[in-house]
Protein backbone atom coordinates (compact mmCIF):
# COMPACT_ATOMS: atom_id res chain seq x y z
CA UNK A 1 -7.30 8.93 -25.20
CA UNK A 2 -9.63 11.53 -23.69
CA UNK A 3 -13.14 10.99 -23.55
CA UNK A 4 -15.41 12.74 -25.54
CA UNK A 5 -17.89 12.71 -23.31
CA UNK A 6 -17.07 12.41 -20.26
CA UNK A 7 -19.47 11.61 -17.05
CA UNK A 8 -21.02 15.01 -15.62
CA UNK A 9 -22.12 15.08 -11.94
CA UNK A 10 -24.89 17.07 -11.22
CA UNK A 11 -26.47 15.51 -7.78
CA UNK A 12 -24.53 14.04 -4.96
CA UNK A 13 -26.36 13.30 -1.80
CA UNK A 14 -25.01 11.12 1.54
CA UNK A 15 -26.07 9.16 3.73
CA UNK A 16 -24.69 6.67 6.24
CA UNK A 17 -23.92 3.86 3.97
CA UNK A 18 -23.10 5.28 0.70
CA UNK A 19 -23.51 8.01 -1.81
CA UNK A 20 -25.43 8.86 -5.11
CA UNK A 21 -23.98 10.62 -7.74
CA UNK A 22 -26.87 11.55 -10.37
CA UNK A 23 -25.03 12.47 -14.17
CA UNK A 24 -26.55 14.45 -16.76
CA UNK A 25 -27.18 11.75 -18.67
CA UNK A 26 -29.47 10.48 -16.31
CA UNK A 27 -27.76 7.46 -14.64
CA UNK A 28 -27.50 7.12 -11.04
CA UNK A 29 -25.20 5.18 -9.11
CA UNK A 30 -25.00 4.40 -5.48
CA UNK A 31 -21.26 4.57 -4.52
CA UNK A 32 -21.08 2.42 -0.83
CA UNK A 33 -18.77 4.44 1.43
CA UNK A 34 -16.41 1.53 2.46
CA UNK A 35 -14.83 2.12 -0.95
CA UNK A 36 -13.54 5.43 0.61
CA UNK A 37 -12.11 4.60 4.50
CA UNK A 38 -11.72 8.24 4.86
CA UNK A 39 -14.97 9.14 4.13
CA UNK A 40 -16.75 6.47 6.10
CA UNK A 41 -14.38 7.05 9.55
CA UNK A 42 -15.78 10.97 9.34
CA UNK A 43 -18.59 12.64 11.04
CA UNK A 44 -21.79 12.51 9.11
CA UNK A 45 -21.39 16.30 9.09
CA UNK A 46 -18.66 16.36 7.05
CA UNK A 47 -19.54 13.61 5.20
CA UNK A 48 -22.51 15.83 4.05
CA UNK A 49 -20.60 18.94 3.31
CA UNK A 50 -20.05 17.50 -0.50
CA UNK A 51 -20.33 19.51 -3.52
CA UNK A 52 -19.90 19.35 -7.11
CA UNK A 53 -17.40 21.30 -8.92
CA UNK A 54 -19.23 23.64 -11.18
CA UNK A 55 -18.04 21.50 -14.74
CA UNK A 56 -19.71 18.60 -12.40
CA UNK A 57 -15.92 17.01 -13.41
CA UNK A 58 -15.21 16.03 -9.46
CA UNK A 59 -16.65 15.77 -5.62
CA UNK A 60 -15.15 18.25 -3.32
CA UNK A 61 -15.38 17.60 -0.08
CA UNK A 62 -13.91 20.92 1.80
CA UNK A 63 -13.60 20.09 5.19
CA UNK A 64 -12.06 17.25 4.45
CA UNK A 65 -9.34 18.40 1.04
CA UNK A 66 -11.21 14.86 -0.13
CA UNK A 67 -11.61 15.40 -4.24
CA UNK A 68 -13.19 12.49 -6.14
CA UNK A 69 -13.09 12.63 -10.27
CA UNK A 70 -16.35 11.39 -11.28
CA UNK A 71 -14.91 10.08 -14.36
CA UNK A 72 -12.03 7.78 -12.01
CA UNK A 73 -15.09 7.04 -10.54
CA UNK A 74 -17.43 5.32 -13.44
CA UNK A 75 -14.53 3.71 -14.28
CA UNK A 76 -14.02 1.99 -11.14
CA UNK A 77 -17.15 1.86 -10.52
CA UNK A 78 -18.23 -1.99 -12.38
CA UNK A 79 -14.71 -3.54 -11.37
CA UNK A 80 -15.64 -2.70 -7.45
CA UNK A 81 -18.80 -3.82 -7.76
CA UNK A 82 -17.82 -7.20 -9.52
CA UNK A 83 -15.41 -7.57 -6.39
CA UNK A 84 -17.98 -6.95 -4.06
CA UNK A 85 -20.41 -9.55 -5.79
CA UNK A 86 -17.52 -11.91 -6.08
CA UNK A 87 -16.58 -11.73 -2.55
CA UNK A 88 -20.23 -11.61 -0.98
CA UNK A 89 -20.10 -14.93 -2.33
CA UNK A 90 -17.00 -16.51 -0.88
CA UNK A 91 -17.01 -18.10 2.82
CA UNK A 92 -15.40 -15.78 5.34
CA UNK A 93 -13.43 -18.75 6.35
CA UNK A 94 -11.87 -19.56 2.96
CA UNK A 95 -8.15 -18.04 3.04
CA UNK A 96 -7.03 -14.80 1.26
CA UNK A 97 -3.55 -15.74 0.53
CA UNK A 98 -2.31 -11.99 0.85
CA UNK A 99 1.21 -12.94 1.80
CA UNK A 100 3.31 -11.29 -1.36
CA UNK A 101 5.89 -13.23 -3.48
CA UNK A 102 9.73 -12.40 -2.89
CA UNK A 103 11.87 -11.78 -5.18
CA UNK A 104 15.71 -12.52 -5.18
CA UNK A 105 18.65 -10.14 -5.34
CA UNK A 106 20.93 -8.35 -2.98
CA UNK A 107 18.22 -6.02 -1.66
CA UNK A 108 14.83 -8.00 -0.82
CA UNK A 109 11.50 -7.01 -3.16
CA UNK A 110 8.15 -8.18 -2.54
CA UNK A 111 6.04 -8.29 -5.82
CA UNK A 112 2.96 -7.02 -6.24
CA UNK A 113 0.60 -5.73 -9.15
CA UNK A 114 -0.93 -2.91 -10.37
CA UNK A 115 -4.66 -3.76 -11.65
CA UNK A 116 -6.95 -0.99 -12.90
CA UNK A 117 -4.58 1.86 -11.26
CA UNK A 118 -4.37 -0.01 -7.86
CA UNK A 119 -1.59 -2.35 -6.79
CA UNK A 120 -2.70 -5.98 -5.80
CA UNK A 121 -0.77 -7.86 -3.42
CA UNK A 122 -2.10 -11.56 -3.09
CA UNK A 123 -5.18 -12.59 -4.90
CA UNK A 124 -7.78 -10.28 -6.53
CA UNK A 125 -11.44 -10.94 -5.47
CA UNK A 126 -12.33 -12.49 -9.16
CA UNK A 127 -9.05 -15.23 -8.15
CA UNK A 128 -10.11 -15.62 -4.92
CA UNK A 129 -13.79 -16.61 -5.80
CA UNK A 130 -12.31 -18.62 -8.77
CA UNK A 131 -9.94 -20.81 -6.36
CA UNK A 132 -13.03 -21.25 -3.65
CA UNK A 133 -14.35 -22.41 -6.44
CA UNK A 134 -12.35 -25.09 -7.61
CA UNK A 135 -12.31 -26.27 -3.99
CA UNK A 136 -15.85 -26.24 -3.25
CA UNK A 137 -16.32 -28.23 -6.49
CA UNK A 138 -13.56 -30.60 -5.29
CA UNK A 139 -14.95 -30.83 -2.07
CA UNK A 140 -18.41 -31.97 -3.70
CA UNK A 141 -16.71 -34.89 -6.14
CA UNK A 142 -14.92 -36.00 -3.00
CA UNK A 143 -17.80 -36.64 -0.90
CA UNK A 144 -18.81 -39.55 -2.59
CA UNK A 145 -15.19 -40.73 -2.85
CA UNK A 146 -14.58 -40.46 0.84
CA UNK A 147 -17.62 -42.39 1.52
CA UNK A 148 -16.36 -45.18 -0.98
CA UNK A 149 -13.27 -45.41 1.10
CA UNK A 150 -14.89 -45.30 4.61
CA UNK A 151 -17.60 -48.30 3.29
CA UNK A 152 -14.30 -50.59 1.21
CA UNK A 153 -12.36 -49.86 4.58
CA UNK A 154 -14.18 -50.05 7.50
CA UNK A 155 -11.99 -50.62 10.15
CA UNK A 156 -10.34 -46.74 9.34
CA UNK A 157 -11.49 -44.01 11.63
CA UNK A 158 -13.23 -40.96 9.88
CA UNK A 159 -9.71 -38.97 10.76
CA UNK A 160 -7.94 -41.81 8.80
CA UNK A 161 -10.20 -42.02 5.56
CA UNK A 162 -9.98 -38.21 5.58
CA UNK A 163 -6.12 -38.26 6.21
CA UNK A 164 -5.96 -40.45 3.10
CA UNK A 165 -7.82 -38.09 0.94
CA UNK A 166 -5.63 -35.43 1.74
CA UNK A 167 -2.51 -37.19 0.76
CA UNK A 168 -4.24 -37.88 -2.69
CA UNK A 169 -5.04 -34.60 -2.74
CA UNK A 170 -1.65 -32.57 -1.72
CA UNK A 171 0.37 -35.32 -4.42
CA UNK A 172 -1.78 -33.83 -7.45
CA UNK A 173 -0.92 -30.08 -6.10
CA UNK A 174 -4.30 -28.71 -6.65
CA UNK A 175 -4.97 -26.38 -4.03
CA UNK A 176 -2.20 -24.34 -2.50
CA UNK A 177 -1.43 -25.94 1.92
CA UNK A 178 -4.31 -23.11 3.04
CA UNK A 179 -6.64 -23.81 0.66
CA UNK A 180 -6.49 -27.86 1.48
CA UNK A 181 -7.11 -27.06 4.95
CA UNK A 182 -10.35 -25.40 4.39
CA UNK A 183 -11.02 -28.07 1.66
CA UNK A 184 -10.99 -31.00 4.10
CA UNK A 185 -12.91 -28.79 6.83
CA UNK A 186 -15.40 -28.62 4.16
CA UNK A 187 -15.79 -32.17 3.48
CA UNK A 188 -16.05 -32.64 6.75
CA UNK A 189 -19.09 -30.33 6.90
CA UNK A 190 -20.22 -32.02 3.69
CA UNK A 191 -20.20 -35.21 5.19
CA UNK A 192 -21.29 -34.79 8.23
CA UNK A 193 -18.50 -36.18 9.91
């Protein structure tokens, strides 16, 4: 279905970090240039040389042959950000599990998928905040559980009580071998151990 009224650029300024596109309707959004490699790995003078196309439909970028359709780019716009939020809030350390799926037959396929017109291999960022979640929740109700175990068996190491929570752990198949390794670093953090 075509939009009946579609986004219309009027502004676009630059700057190191990112740039604005002002629409005739007034809104203004702040576009942060490591959504577009190319344009961040260029010299600012080309990254200035921008213009909009005179229906205020695209970005051109001439020195460059970059084009950007303002309308691909309201629509991406809130789904990028949301990743960026999502993943701003995740630990570096917790594991992207990028590694693809396989899939059988006489020549070999890797799956992947295509989300909002880009293919996905591995988790998105909305998964990957949702599964640091469940472990950092997991990794708070275990605290107290760990210390239960370290009181009710004293003569255990810290290693040993912690060894034991993993094994409870990996025989409900929770959390995927990665994600129980950072799960058990964390409650080790947690407890100070």
């Amino acid at each position: 279905m075509i939009d009946p009224n579609p986004p219309i650029a009027i502004k676009v300024t630059v700057n190191d970090k990112d740039f604005t596109v002002s629409l005739r309707d007034g809104r203004i959004f702040r576009i942060p240039l490591r959504w577009f490699p190319r344009l961040l790995a260029v010299t600012p003078d080309q990254r200035n040389d921008v213009r909009v196309s005179a229906s205020g439909a695209e970005l051109h970028w001439d020195q460059l042959h970059e084009d950007i359709r303002v309308s691909g780019l309201m629509r991406d716009y809130e789904p990028l950000l949301l990743e960026e939020t999502l993943s701003s809030q995740v630990p570096n350390d917790f594991p992207w599990d990028t590694t693809p799926a396989s899939l059988a037959g006489a020549q070999p396929k890797l799956a992947g998928r295509k989300i909002a017109g880009r293919f996905v291999v591995g988790l998105t960022a909305p998964e990957r905040y949702q599964r640091w979640e469940v472990c950092e929740d997991l990794a708070q109700q275990l605290m107290p559980k760990a210390l239960k175990d370290a009181a009710k068996f004293p003569q255990n190491s810290r290693d040993v009580t912690l060894r034991r929570i993993r094994r409870a752990i990996e025989g409900k198949g929770w959390t995927s071998v990665v994600e129980t390794d950072w799960l058990m670093s964390r409650l080790r953090v947690l407890l100070g151990w």
